[in-house]
Structures are given as structure tokens and as C-alpha cells.
Protein backbone atom coordinates (compact mmCIF):
# COMPACT_ATOMS: atom_id res chain seq x y z
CA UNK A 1 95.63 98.16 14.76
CA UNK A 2 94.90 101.76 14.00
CA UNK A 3 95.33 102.96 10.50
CA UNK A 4 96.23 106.49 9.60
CA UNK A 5 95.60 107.11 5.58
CA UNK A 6 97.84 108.73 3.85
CA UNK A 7 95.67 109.83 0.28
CA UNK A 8 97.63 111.61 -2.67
CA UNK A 9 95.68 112.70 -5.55
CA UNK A 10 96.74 113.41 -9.23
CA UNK A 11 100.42 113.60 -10.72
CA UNK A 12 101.80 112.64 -7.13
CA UNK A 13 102.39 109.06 -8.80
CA UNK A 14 104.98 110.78 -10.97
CA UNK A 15 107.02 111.85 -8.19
CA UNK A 16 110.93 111.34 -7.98
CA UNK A 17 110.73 112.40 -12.03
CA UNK A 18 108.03 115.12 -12.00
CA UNK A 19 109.35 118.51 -11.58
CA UNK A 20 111.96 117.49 -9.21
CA UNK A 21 113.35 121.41 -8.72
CA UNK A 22 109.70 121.77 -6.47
CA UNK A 23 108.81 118.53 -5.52
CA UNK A 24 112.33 116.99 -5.27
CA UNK A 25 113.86 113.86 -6.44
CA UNK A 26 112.06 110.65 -3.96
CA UNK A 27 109.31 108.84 -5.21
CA UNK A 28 105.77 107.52 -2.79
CA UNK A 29 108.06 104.14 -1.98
CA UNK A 30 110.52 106.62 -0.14
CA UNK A 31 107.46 108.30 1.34
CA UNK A 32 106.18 105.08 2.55
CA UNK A 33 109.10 104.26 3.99
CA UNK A 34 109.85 107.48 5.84
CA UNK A 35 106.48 107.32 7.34
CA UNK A 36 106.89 103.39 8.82
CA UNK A 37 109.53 104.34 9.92
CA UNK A 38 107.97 107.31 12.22
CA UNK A 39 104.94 104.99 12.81
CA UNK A 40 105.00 103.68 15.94
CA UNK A 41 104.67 99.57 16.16
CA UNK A 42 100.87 98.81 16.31
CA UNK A 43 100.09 101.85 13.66
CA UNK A 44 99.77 100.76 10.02
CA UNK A 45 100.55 103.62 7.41
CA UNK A 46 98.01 102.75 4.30
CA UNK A 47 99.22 105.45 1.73
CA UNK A 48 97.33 105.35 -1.44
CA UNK A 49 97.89 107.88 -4.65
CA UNK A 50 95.24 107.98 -7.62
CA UNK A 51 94.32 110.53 -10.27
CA UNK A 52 90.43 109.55 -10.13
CA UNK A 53 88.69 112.24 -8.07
CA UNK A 54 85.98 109.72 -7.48
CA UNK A 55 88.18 107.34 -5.83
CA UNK A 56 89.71 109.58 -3.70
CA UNK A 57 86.65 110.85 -2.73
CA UNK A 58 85.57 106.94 -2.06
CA UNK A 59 88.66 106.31 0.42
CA UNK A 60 87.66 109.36 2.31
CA UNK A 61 83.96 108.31 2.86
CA UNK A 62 86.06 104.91 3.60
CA UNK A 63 87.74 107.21 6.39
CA UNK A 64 84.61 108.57 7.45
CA UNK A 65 82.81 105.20 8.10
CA UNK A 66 85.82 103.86 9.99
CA UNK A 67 86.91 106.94 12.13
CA UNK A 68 90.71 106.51 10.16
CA UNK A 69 92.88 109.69 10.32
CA UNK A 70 93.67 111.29 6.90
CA UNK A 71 96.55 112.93 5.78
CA UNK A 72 96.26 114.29 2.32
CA UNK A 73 97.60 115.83 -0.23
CA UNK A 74 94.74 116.96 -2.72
CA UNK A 75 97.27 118.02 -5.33
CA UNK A 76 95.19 119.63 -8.17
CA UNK A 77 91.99 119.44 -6.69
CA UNK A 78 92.95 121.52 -3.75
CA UNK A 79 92.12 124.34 -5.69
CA UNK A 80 88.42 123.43 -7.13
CA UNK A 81 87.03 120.34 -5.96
CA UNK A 82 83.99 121.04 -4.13
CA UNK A 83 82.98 117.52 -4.34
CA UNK A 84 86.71 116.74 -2.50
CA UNK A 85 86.03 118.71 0.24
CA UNK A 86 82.81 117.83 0.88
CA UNK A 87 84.01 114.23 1.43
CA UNK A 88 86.86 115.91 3.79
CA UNK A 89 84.34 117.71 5.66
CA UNK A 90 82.81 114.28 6.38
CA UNK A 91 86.16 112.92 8.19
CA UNK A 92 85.84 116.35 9.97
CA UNK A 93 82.50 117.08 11.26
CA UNK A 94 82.09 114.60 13.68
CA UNK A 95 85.64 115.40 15.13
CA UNK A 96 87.50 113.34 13.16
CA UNK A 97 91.62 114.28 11.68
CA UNK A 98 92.05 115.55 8.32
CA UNK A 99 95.99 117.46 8.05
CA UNK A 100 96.03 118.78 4.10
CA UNK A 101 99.32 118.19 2.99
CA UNK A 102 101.87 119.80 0.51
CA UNK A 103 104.92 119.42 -0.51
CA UNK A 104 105.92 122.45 -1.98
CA UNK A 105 104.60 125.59 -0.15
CA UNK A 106 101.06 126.89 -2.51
CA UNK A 107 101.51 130.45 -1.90
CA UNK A 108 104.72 131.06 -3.32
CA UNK A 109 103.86 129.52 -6.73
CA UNK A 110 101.40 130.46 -9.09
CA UNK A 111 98.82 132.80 -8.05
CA UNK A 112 95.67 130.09 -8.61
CA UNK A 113 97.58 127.89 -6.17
CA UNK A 114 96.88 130.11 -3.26
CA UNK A 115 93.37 129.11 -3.50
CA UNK A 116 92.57 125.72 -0.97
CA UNK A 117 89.04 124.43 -0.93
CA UNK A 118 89.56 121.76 1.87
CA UNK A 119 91.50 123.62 3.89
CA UNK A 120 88.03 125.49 5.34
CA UNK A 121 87.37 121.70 6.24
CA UNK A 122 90.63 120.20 7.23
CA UNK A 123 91.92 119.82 11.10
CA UNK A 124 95.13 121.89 9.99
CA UNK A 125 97.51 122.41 6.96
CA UNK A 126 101.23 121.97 6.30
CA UNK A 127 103.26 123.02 3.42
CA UNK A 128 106.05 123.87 1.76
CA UNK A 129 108.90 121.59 4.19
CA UNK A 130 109.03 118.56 1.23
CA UNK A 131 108.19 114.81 2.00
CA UNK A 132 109.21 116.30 5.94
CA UNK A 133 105.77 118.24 5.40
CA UNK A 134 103.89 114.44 5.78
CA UNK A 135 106.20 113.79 8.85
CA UNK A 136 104.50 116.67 10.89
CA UNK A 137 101.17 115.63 9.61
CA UNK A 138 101.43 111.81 11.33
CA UNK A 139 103.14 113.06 14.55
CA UNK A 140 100.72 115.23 14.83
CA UNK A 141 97.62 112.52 14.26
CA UNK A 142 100.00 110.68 16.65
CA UNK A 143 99.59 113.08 19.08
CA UNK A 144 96.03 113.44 19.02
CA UNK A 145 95.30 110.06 18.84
């Protein structure tokens, strides 16, 4: 059964009561569900959420080893972890999917948000449309598949 991982890095396990006016008012159990839903039968949806760089940096060398699709959503370390997208670039390079998510759109916050380091590295980027921004990102590994 293919697997497409669906990686969320720090603070995203607050969501539903962090900041709610940008990142609205679901939680990663809605998430989940909204993206089984989409899955087709015979795709498994494996979405994970930590605020350890190093693990999220282990699950996408665990990508890289098994060909798995990534969707992520870097969160805080989109802007400065070098280490993070060198691990992305490794689900990349050989022609593998990496779609960098966001929920809110980067460039109309805060200026240092504008900044992505794995998005130099990533098969494509969406932003800015909520949890519909993850949506876009499996029917599009979907599509490629």
C-alpha cells in the first residue's frame, strides 16, 4: 500500500487553540481526517507532527530510503534549518515528491517569514488556502504517482 507522509514540525500540535485568527480553529485529528477522506482506498495517509528537528529530519531520511511522498509543513524551521532541507533535498534529488506546505500564506506576515530554506529543494509549494492548502498537496502526489 503506498504511503504518502504528511510531516508537521513545531507548534502545529497546538493547532485548533494556537492563534486560531491565522491558522483557524481544527486541530491535526480534523486534518487527518480530511486527508483519508481524499485518499483514495489502497493509499495510507501517515501524518506525523513533532517539535524535535532531529526527528523530523529522521522521518524524512525514512522517506528517502523508502521512496514515500512528503508533504510538509516545516513550520519554524522553514525559515533557517539548513539541516531540514538538506534531509528534503534527499527525498528530492533522486526524483522523489516533496510539496512544502502552509497554512497561512508566509509572505503576508512578518517580514522573516518570507524567507523558505526548503523550498529551493521541494517539488512545489502551497500556501496560504488553510488545512485546503494540504488537500492540493496529496492530489497533487496523487497525480504524479
Amino acid at each position: 500500500m503506498p504511503t504518502v507522509l504528511v510531516l508537521n514540525g513545531p507548534n502545529l500540535g497546538r493547532l485548533g487553540s494556537r492563534e486560531p485568527d491565522v491558522y483557524g480553529a481544527a486541530d491535526l485529528a480534523a486534518l487527518r481526517r480530511l486527508l483519508e477522506a481524499v485518499a483514495p482506498e489502497g493509499w495510507n495517509v501517515d501524518l506525523r507532527q513533532t517539535d524535535d528537528e532531529g526527528e523530523l529530519i529522521g522521518w524524512l531520511h525514512e522517506a528517502a530510503d523508502s521512496g514515500s511522498p512528503v508533504i510538509l509543513n516545516p513550520a519554524a524551521f522553514t525559515h533557517y534549518s539548513y539541516g531540514l532541507r538538506d534531509a528534503a533535498a534527499l527525498v528530492t534529488k533522486p526524483g522523489g515528491t516533496l510539496i512544502e506546505v502552509h497554512i497561512s500564506n508566509p509572505h503576508a506576515r512578518e517580514t522573516f517569514r518570507h524567507t523558505s530554506v526548503i523550498s529551493g529543494v521541494a517539488t512545489g509549494v502551497i500556501a496560504g488556502f488553510g488545512f485546503d492548502s494540504y488537500r492540493l498537496a496529496l492530489l497533487q502526489v496523487l497525480a504524479s504517482a
